[in-house]
C-alpha atoms as a PDB file:
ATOM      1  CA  UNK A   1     -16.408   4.999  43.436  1.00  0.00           C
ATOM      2  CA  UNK A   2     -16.546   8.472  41.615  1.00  0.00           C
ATOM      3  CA  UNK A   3     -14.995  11.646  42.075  1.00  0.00           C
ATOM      4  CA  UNK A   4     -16.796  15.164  43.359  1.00  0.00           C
ATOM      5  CA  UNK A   5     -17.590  15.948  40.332  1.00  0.00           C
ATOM      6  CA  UNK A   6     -19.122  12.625  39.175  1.00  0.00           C
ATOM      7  CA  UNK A   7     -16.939  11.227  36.976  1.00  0.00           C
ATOM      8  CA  UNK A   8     -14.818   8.013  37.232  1.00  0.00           C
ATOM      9  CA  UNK A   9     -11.024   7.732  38.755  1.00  0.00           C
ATOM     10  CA  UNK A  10      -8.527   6.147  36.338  1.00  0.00           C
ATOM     11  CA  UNK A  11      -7.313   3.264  38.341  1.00  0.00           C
ATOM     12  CA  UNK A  12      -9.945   1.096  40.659  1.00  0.00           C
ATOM     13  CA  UNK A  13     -10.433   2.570  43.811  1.00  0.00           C
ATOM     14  CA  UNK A  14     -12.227  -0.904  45.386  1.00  0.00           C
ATOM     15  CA  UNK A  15      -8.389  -1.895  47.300  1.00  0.00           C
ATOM     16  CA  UNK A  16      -7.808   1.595  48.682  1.00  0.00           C
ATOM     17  CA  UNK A  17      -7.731   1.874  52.598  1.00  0.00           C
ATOM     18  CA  UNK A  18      -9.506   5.024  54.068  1.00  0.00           C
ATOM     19  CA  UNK A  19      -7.492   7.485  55.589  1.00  0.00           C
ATOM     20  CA  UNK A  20      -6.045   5.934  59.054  1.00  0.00           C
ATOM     21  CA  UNK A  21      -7.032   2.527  58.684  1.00  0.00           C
ATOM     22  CA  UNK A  22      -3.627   1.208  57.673  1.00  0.00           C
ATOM     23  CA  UNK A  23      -0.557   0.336  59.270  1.00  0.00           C
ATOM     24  CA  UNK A  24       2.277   3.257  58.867  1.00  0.00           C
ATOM     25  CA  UNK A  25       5.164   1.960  60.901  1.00  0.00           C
ATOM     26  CA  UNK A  26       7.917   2.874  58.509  1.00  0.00           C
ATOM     27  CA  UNK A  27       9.870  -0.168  57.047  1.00  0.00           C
ATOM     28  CA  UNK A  28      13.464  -0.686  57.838  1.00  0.00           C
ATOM     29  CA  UNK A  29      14.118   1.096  54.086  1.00  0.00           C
ATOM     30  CA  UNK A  30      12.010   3.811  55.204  1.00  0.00           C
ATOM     31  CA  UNK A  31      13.604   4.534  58.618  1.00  0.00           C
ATOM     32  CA  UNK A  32      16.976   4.360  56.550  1.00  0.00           C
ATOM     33  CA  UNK A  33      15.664   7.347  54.049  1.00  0.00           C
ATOM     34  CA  UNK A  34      14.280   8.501  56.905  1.00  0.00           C
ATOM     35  CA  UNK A  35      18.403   8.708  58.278  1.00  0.00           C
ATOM     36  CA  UNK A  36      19.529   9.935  54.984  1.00  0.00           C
ATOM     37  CA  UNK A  37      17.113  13.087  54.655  1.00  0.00           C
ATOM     38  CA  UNK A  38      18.052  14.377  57.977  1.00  0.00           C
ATOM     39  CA  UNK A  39      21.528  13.673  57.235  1.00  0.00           C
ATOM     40  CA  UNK A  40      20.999  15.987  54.543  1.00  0.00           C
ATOM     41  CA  UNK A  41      19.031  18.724  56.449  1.00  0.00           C
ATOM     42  CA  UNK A  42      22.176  18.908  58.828  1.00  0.00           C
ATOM     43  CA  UNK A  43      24.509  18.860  56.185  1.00  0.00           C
ATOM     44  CA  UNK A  44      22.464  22.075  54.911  1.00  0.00           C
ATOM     45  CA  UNK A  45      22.281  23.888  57.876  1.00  0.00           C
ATOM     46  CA  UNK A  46      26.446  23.556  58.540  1.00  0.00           C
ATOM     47  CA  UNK A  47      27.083  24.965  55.183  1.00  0.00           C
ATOM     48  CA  UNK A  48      28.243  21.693  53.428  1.00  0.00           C
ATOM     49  CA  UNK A  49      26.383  20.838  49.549  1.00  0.00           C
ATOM     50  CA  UNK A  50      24.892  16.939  49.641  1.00  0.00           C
ATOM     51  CA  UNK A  51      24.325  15.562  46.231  1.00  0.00           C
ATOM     52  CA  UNK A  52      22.926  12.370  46.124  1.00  0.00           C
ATOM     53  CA  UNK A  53      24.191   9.811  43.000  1.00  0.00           C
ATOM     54  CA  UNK A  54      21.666   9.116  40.488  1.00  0.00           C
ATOM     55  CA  UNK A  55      21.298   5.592  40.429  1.00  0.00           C
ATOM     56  CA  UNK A  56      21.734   3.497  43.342  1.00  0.00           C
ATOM     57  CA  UNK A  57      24.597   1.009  41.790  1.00  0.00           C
ATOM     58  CA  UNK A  58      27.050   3.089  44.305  1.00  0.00           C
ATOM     59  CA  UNK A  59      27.967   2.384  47.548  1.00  0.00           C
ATOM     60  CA  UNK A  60      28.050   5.883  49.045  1.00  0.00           C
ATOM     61  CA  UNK A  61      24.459   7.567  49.732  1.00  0.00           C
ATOM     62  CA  UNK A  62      25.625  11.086  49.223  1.00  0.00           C
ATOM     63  CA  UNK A  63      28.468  13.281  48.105  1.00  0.00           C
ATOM     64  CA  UNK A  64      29.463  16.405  50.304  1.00  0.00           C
ATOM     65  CA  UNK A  65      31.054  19.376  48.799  1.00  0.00           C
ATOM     66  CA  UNK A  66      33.093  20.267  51.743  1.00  0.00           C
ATOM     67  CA  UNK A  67      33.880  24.360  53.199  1.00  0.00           C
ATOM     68  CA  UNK A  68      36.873  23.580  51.745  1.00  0.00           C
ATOM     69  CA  UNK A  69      36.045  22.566  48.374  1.00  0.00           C
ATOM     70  CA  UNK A  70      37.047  18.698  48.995  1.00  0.00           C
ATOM     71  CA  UNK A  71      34.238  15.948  47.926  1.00  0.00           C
ATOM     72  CA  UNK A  72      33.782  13.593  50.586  1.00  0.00           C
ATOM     73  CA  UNK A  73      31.769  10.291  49.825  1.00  0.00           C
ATOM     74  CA  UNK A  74      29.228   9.417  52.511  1.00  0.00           C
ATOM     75  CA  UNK A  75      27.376   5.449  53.496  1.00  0.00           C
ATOM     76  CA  UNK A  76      24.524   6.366  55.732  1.00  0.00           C
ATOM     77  CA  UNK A  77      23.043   3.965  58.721  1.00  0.00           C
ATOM     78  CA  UNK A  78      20.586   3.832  60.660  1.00  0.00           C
ATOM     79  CA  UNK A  79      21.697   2.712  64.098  1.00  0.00           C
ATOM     80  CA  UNK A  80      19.735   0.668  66.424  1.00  0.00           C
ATOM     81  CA  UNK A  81      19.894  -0.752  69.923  1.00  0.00           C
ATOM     82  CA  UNK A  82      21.411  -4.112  70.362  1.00  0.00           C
ATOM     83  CA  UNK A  83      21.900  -5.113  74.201  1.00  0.00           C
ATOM     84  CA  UNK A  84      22.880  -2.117  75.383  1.00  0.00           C
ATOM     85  CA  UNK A  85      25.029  -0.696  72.445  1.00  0.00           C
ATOM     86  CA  UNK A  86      24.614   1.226  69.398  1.00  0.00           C
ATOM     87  CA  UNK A  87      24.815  -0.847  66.549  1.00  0.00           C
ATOM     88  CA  UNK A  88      24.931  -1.071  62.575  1.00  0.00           C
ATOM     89  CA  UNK A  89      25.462  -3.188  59.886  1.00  0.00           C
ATOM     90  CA  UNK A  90      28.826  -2.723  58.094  1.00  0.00           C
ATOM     91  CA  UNK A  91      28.473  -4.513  54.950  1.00  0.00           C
ATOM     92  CA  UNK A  92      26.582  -3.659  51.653  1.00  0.00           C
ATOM     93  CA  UNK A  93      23.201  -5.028  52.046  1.00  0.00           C
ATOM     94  CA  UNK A  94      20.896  -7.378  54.581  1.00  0.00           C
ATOM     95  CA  UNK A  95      22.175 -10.775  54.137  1.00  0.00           C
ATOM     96  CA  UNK A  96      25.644 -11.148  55.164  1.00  0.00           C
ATOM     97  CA  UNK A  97      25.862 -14.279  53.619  1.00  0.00           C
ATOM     98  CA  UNK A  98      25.117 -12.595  50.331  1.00  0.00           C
ATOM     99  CA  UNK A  99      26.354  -9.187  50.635  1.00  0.00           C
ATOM    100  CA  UNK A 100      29.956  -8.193  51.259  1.00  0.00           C
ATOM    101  CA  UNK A 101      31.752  -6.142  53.591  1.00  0.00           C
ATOM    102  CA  UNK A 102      32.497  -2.822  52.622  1.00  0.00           C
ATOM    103  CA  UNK A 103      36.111  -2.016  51.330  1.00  0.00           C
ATOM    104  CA  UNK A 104      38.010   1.631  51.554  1.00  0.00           C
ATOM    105  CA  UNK A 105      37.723   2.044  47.691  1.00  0.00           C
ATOM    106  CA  UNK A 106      33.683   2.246  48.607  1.00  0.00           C
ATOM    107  CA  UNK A 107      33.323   5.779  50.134  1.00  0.00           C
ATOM    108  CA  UNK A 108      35.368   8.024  52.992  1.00  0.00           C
ATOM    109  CA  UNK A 109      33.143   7.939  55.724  1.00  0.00           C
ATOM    110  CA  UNK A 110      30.341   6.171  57.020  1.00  0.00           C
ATOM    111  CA  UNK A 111      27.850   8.124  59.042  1.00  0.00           C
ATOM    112  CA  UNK A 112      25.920   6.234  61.647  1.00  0.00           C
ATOM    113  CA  UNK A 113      22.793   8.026  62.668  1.00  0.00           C
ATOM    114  CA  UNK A 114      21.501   7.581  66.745  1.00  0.00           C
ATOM    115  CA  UNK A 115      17.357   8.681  66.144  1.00  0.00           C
ATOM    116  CA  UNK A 116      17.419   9.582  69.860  1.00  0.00           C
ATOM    117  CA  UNK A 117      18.817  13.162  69.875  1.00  0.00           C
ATOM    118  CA  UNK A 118      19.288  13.077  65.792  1.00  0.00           C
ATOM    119  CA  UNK A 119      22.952  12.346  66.279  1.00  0.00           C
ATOM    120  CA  UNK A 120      25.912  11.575  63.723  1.00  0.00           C
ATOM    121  CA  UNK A 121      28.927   9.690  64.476  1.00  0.00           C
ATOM    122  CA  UNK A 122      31.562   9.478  61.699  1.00  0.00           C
ATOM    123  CA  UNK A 123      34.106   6.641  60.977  1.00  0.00           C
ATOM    124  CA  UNK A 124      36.452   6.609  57.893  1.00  0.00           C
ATOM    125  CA  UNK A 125      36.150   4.333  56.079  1.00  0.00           C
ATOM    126  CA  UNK A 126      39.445   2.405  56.635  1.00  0.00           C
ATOM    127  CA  UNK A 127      37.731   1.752  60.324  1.00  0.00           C
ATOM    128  CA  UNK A 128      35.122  -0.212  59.285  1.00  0.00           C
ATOM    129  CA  UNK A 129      36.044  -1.405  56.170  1.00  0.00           C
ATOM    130  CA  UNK A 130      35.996  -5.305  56.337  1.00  0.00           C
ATOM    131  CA  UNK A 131      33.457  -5.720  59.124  1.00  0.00           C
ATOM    132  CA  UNK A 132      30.004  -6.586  59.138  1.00  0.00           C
ATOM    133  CA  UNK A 133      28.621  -4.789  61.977  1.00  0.00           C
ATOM    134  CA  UNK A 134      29.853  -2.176  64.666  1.00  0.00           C
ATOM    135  CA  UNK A 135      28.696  -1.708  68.519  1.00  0.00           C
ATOM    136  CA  UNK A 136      29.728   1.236  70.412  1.00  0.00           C
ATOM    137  CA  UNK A 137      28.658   2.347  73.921  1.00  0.00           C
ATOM    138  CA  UNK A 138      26.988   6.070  74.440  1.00  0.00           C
ATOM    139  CA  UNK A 139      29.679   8.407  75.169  1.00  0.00           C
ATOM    140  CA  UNK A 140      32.870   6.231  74.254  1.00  0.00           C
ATOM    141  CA  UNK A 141      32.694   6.688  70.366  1.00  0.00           C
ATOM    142  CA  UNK A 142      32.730  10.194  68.423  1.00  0.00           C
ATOM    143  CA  UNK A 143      29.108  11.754  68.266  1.00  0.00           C
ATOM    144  CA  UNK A 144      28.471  14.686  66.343  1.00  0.00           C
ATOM    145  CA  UNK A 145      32.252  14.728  65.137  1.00  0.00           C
ATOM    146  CA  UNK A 146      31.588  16.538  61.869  1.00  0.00           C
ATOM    147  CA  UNK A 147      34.907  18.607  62.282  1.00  0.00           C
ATOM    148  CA  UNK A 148      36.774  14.985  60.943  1.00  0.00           C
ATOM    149  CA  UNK A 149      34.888  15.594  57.594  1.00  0.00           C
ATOM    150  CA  UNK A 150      36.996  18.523  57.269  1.00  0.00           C
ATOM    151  CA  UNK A 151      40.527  16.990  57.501  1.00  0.00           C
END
C-alpha cells in the first residue's frame, strides 16, 4: 500500500480495516470517558473549572474549582440499568474481589451519570463510601442536584 503521492507509509498498512468495516461499540472504558467528558462540558457551561489529575494513581476523576472558590474532588460513573434501577459500581475498579470499596479520604462526591437525558446525580462521599454498588429508582434519588456541590 502507498500513499497519493507514491511513496511508502511508515508502519504496514496490510492489518488496517477500511473505513466502516469494524466494530465501534464503545468499550465499557470508553462509555466511562465518554461520562467523564460530558461531565466536564456541564461543568463548563455552569461556570465551575474541571481539572483533571495527571496520572491516574488517584481516585477522583476530576477536580472542580467551585463559584465559590472551594475545590471539590469528583469519582465519575457511568450508570446502567439493572432490573429496573439505576445502578453503579461503588468500589475502585471491576473485580470486587480485587478492588476495594471506596473510603471518604478518596474524593467528596461521586457523580453518577444516567446517558438517557445526560443526567447527574451527586452523593458525598460519606454515602457511598464502603459499598460496592448503588441502585436507585427514577425520581426517588437527587438528579441534577449540582446546588449540593456548592455547600
Amino acid at each position: 500500500m502507498t500513499d497519493e503521492t507514491g511513496g511508502g507509509f511508515l508502519f504496514p498498512m496490510d492489518n488496517i480495516e477500511e473505513p466502516g468495516t469494524h466494530d465501534v461499540s464503545p468499550s465499557s472504558i470508553a462509555r466511562g470517558c465518554i461520562s467523564e467528558t460530558l461531565f466536564k462540558l456541564e461543568c463548563l457551561k455552569r461556570g465551575l473549572m474541571p481539572f483533571e489529575p495527571s496520572h491516574h494513581d488517584t481516585k477522583c476523576d476530576l477536580v472542580l474549582l467551585s463559584g465559590k472558590g472551594a475545590l471539590i474532588a469528583i469519582q465519575v460513573k457511568r450508570a446502567y440499568w439493572d432490573s429496573g434501577r439505576w445502578a453503579i459500581s461503588s468500589h475502585a475498579g471491576r473485580d470486587s474481589e480485587k478492588y476495594r470499596s471506596y473510603t471518604a479520604k478518596d474524593f467528596h462526591f461521586l457523580a453518577a451519570h444516567i446517558p438517557e437525558g445526560d443526567v447527574f446525580c451527586f452523593w458525598p462521599v460519606e454515602f457511598i463510601a464502603g459499598r460496592k454498588k448503588l441502585s436507585w429508582r427514577s425520581g426517588i434519588s437527587p438528579a441534577n442536584n449540582w446546588e449540593d456541590l456548592e455547600r
